[in-house]
Protein backbone atom coordinates (compact mmCIF):
# COMPACT_ATOMS: atom_id res chain seq x y z
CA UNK A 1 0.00 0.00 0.00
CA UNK A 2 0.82 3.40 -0.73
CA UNK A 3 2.33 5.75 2.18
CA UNK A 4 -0.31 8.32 3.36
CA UNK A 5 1.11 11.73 4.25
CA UNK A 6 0.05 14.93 6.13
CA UNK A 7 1.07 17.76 6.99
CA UNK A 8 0.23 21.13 8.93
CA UNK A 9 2.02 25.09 9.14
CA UNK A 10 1.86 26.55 12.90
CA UNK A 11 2.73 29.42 13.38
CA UNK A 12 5.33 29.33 16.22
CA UNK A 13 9.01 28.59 16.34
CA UNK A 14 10.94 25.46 16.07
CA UNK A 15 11.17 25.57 19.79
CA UNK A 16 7.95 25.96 20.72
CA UNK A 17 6.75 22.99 18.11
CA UNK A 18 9.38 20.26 19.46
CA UNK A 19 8.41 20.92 22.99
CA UNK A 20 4.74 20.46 22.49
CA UNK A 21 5.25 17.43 20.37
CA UNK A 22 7.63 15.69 21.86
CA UNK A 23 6.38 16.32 26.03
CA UNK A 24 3.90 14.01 27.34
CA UNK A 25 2.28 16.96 29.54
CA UNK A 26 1.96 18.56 25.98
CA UNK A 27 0.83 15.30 24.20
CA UNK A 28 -2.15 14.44 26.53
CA UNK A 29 -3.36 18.25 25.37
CA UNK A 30 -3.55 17.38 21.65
CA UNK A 31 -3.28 13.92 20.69
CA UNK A 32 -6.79 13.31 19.38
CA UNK A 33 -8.71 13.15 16.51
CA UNK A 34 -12.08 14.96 17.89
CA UNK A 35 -13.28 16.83 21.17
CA UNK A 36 -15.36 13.32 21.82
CA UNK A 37 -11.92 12.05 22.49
CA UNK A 38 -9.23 12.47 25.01
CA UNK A 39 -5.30 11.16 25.71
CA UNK A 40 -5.40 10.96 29.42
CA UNK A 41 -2.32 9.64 29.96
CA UNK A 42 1.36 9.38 27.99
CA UNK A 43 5.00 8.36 27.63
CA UNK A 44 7.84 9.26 25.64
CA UNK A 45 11.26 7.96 25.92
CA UNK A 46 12.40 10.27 22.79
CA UNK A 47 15.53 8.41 21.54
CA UNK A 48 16.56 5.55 18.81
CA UNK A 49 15.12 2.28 20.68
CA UNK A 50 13.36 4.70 22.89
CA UNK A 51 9.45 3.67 23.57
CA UNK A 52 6.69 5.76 23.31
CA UNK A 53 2.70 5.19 24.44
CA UNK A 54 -0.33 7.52 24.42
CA UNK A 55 -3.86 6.43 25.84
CA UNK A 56 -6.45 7.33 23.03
CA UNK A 57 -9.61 6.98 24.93
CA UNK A 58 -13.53 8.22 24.71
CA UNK A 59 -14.54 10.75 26.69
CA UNK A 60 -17.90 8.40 27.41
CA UNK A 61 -15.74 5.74 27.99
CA UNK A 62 -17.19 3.46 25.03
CA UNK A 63 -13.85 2.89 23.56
CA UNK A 64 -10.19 3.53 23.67
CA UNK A 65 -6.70 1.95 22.75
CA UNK A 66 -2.73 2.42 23.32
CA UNK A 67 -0.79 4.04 20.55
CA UNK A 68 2.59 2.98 21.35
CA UNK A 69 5.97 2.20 19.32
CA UNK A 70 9.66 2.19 19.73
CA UNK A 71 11.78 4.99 17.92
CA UNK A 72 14.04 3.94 15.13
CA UNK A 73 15.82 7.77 14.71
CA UNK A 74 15.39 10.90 16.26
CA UNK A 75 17.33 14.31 15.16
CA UNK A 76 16.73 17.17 17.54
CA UNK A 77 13.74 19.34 16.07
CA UNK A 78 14.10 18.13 12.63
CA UNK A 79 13.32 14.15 12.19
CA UNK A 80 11.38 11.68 14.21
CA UNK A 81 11.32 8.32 12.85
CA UNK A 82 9.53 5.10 14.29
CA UNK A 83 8.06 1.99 14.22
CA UNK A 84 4.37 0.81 15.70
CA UNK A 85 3.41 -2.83 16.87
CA UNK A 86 2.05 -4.01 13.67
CA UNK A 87 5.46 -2.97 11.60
CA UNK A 88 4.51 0.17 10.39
CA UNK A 89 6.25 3.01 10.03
CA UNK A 90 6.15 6.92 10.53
CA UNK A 91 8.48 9.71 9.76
CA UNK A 92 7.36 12.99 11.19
CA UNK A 93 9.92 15.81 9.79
CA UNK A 94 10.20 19.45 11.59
CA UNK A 95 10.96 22.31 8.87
CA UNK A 96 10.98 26.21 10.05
CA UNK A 97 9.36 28.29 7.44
CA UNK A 98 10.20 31.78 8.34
CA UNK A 99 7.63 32.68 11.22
CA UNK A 100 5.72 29.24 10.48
CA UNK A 101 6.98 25.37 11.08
CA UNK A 102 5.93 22.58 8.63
CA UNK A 103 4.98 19.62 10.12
CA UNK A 104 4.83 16.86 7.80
CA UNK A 105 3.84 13.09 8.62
CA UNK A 106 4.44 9.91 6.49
CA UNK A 107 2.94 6.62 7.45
CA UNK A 108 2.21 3.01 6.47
CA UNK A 109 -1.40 2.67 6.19
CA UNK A 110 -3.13 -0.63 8.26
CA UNK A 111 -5.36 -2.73 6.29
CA UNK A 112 -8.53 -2.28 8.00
CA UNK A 113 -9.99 1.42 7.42
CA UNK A 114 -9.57 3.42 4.04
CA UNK A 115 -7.26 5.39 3.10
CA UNK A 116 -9.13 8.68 2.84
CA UNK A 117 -10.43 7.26 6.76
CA UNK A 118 -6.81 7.37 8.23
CA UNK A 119 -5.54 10.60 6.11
CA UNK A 120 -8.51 12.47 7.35
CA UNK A 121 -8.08 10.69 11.08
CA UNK A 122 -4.24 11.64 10.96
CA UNK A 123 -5.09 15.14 10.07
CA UNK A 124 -7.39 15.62 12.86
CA UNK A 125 -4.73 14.79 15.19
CA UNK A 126 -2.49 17.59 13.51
CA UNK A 127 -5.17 20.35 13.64
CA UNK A 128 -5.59 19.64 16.76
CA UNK A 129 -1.61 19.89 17.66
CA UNK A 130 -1.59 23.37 15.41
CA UNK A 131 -4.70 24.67 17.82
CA UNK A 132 -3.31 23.66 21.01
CA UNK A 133 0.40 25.47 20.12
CA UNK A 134 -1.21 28.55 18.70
CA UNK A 135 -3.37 28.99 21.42
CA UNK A 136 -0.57 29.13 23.60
């Protein structure tokens, strides 16, 4: 399957972006496709063979699941690299764009919802990361 990708422009600095995406007392603010949803809890252990895991629940309490994965590469606010359970893979890559960082994410698709499903799941999750940094 093809590699889905999407991206974002915030408008904050390079600092300011790495921080709030790489601190779990930043990810539990974001990390969400939809205000139904919440990340109550997280872990990041932000180096290669580091582990990471974010609780993706339901605000009702209906549903929720562990996204969790062990990091394959990690360059300091530029490059985030790493692998999920099933053998996927994501690279997120940082870029400053003169007042504006680009935040760009490439992943391995899973088999069971469509494509247009996960891009538009995967984008939620970045809209939300833009609003919670620019409301800062």
């Amino acid at each position: 399957m093809e590699k889905i990708t999407v991206q974002i422009s915030v408008n904050a600095d390079l600092n300011t972006v790495w921080d709030h995406w790489t601190k779990p007392e930043h990810i539990t603010q974001w990390n969400f496709a939809s205000d139904e949803w919440c990340c109550p809890h997280a872990e990041n252990d932000l180096r290669p063979n580091g582990k990471f895991r974010s609780r993706m629940e339901a605000k009702d309490g209906s549903m929720g699941f562990d996204f969790e994965g062990i990091y394959s590469q990690v360059v300091e606010q530029q490059l985030i690299s790493y692998g999920l359970a099933d053998d996927r893979q994501v690279d997120i890559e940082f870029a400053q764009n003169g007042d504006t960082v680009v935040v760009t994410e490439t992943f391995d698709p899973e088999e069971i919802n469509s494509t247009e499903l996960q891009r538009a799941g995967w984008q939620a999750i970045l809209d939300n990361f833009k609003k919670y940094v620019e409301s800062k």
